[in-house]
Protein backbone atom coordinates (compact mmCIF):
# COMPACT_ATOMS: atom_id res chain seq x y z
CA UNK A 1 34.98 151.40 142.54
CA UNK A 2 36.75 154.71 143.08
CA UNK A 3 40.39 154.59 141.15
CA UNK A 4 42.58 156.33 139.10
CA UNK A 5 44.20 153.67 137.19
CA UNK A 6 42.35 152.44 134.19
CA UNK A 7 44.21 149.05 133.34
CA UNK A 8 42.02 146.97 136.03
CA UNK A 9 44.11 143.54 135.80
CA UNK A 10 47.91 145.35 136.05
CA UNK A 11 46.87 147.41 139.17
CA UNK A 12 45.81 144.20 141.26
CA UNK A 13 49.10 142.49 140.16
CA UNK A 14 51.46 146.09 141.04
CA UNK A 15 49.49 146.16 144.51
CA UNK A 16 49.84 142.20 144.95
CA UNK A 17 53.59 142.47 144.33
CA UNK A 18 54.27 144.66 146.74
CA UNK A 19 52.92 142.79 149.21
CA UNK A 20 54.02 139.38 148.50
CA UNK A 21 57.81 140.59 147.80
CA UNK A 22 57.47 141.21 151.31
CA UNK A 23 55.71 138.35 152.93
CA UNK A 24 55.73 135.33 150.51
CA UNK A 25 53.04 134.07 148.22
CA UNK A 26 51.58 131.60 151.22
CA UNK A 27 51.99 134.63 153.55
CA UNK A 28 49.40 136.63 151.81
CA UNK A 29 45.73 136.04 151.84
CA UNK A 30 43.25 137.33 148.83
CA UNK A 31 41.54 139.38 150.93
CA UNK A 32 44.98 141.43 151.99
CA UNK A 33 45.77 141.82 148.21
CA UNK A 34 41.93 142.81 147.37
CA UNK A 35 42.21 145.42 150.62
CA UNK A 36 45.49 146.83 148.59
CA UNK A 37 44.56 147.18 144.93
CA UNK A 38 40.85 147.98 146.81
CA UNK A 39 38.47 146.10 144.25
CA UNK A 40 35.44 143.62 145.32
CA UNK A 41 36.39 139.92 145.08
CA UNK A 42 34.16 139.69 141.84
CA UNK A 43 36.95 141.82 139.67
CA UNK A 44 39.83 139.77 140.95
CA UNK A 45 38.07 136.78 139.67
CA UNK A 46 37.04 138.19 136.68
CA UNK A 47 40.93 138.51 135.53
CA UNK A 48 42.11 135.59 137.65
CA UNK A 49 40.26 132.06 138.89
CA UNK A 50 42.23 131.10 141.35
CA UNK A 51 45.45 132.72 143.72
CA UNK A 52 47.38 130.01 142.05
CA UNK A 53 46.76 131.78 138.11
CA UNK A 54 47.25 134.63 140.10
CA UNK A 55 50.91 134.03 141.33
CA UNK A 56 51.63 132.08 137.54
CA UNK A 57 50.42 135.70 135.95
CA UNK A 58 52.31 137.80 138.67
CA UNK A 59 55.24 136.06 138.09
CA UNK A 60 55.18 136.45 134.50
CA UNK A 61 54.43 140.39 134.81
CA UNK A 62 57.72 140.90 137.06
CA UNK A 63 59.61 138.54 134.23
CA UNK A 64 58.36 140.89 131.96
CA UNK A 65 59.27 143.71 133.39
CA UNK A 66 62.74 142.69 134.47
CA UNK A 67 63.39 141.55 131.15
CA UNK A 68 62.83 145.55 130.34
CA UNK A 69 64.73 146.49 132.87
CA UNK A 70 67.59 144.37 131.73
CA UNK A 71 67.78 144.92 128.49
CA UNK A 72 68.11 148.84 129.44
CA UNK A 73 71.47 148.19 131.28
CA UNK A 74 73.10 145.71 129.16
CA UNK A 75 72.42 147.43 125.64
CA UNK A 76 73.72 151.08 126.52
CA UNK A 77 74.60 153.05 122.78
CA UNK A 78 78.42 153.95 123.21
CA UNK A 79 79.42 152.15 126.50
CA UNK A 80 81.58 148.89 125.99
CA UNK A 81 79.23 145.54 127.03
CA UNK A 82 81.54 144.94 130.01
CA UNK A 83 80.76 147.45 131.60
CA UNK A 84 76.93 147.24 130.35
CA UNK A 85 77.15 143.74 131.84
CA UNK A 86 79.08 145.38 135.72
CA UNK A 87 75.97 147.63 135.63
CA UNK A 88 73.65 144.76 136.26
CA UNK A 89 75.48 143.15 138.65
CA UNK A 90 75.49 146.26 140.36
CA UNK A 91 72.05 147.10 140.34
CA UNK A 92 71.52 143.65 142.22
CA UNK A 93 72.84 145.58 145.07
CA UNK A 94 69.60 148.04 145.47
CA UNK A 95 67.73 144.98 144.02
CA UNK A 96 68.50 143.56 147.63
CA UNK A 97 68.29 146.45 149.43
CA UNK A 98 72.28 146.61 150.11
CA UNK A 99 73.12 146.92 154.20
CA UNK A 100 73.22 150.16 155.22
CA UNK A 101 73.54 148.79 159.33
CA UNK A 102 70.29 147.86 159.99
CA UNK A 103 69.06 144.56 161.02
CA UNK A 104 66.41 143.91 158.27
CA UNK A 105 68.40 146.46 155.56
CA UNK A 106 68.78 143.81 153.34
CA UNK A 107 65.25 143.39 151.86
CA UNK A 108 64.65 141.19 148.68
CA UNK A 109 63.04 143.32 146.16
CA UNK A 110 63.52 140.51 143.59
CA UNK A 111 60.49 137.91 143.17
CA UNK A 112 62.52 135.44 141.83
CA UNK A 113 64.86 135.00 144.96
CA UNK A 114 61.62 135.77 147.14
CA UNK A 115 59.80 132.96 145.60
CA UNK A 116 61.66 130.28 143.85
CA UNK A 117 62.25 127.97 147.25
CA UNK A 118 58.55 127.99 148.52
CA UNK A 119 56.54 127.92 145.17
CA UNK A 120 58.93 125.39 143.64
CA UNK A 121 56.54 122.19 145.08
CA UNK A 122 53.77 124.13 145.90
CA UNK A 123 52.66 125.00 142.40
CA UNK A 124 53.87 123.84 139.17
CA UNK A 125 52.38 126.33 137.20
CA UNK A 126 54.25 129.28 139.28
CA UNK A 127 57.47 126.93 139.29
CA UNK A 128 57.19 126.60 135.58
CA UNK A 129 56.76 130.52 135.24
CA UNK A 130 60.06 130.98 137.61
CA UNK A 131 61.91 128.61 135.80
CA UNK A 132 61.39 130.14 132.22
CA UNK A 133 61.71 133.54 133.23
CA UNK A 134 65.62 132.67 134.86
CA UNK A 135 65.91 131.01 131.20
CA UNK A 136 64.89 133.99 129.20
CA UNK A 137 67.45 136.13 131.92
CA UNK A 138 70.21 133.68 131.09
CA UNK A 139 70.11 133.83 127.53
CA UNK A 140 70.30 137.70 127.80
CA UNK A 141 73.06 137.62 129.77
CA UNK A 142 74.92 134.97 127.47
CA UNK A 143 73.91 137.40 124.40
CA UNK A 144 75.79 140.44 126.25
CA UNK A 145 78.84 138.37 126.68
CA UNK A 146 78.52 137.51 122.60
CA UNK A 147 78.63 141.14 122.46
CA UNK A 148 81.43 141.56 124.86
CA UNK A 149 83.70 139.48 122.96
CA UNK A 150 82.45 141.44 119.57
CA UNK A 151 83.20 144.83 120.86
CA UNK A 152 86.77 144.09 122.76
CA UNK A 153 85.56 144.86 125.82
CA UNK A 154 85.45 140.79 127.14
CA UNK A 155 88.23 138.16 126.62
CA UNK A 156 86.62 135.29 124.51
CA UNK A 157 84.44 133.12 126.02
CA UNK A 158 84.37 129.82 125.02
CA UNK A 159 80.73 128.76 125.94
CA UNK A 160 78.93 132.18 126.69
CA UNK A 161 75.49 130.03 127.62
CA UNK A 162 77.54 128.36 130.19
CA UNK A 163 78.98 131.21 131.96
CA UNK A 164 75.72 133.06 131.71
CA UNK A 165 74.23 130.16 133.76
CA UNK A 166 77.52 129.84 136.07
CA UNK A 167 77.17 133.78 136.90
CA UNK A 168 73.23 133.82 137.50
CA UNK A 169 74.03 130.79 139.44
CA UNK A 170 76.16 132.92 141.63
CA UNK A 171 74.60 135.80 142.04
CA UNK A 172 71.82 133.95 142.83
CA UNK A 173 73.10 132.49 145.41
CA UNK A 174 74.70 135.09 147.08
CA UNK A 175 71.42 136.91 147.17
CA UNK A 176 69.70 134.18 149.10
CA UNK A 177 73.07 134.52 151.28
CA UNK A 178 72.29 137.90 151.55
CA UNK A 179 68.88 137.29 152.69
CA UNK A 180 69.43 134.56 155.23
CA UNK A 181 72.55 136.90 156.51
CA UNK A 182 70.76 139.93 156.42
CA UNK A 183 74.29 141.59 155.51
CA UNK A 184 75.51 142.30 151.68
CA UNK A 185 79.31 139.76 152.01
CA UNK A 186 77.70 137.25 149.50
CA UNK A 187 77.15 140.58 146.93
CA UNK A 188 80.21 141.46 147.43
CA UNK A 189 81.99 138.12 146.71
CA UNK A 190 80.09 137.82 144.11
CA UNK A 191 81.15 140.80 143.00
CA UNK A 192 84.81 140.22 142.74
CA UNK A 193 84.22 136.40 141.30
CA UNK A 194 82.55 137.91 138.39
CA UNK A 195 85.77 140.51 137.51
CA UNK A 196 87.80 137.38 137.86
CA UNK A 197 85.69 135.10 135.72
CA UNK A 198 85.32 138.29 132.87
CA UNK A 199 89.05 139.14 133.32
CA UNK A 200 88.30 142.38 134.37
CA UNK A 201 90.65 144.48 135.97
CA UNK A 202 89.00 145.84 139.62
CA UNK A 203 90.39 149.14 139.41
CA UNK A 204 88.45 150.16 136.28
CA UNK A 205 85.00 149.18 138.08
CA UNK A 206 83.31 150.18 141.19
CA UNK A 207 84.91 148.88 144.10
CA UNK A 208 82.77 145.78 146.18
CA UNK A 209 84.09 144.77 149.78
């Protein structure tokens, strides 16, 4: 096998991802995902025994990662949580491939919002996976506004789990708006719901819609 990766088991889930944030999990076939990371059937196999461990462990990598990626916008040394916390609402926005006039501009780069409706009663490992990893995201985001309210930045917040979970909840749901629609309105609503429910003025943060 000819590569240039040495970490056999993350390159077959990076090319997997990228194929399945496009076309589903039930979309893709093994072979497609062995063509992409370009192994023989015997490696996959080795790492995973079955395309169902395979989506649980896929699933878990991007929650990983995410995690990462989260934790680099909402802890920023010197900037006030709030606007840690408007940063990664924002970045939702390329996360969903925001309209720029094209019929299919608004492509879900997100796994969870790709995946959550179909593998939800199709596997309850993957479901399982999905649900703990919008847990772990949730309690970061209730931790920031614990911050928020320690630094000055937020108003206090009475229960910060529960407006963590009422915030993912929306911005959830406006991406899968966004997705059905294939235009960003849902982002942007979201957008202004969240100043509102933080207190924050608009003018002091990028303008949405």
């Amino acid at each position: 096998m000819k590569a240039d990766y040495t970490d056999v088991r993350q390159h077959i889930l990076d090319q997997g991802k990228a194929i399945i944030t496009r076309k589903g999990f039930a979309g893709v076939g093994l072979n497609e995902i062995l063509t992409a990371a370009a192994v023989p059937k015997g490696s996959f196999y080795h790492y995973f025994k079955s395309k169902e461990l395979y989506g649980e462990a896929l699933l878990a990598d991007y929650v990983a990662q995410y995690l990462v990626h989260m934790d680099g916008l909402l802890v920023q040394p010197g900037k006030p949580v709030a606007s840690c916390l408007m940063a990664y609402w924002d970045s939702w926005f390329s996360d969903m491939g925001e309209a720029t006039g094209e019929a299919d501009s608004c492509n879900v780069r997100c796994l969870v919002v790709k995946l959550s409706s179909e593998v939800a009663d199709m596997s309850e490992p993957m479901r399982v996976a999905l649900r703990d990893g919008t847990d772990q995201i949730i309690a970061r985001l209730a931790a920031a506004l614990d911050r928020g309210v320690a630094d000055g930045s937020l108003p206090a917040v009475p229960d910060p789990a529960d407006l963590a979970q009422t915030l993912y909840q929306l911005w959830l749901g406006a991406a899968l708006l966004t997705k059905l629609r294939r235009e960003p309105s849902a982002l942007h609503s979201a957008w202004r719901t969240t100043l509102a429910l933080l207190q924050l003025a608009p003018s002091a943060y990028r303008a949405r819609g």
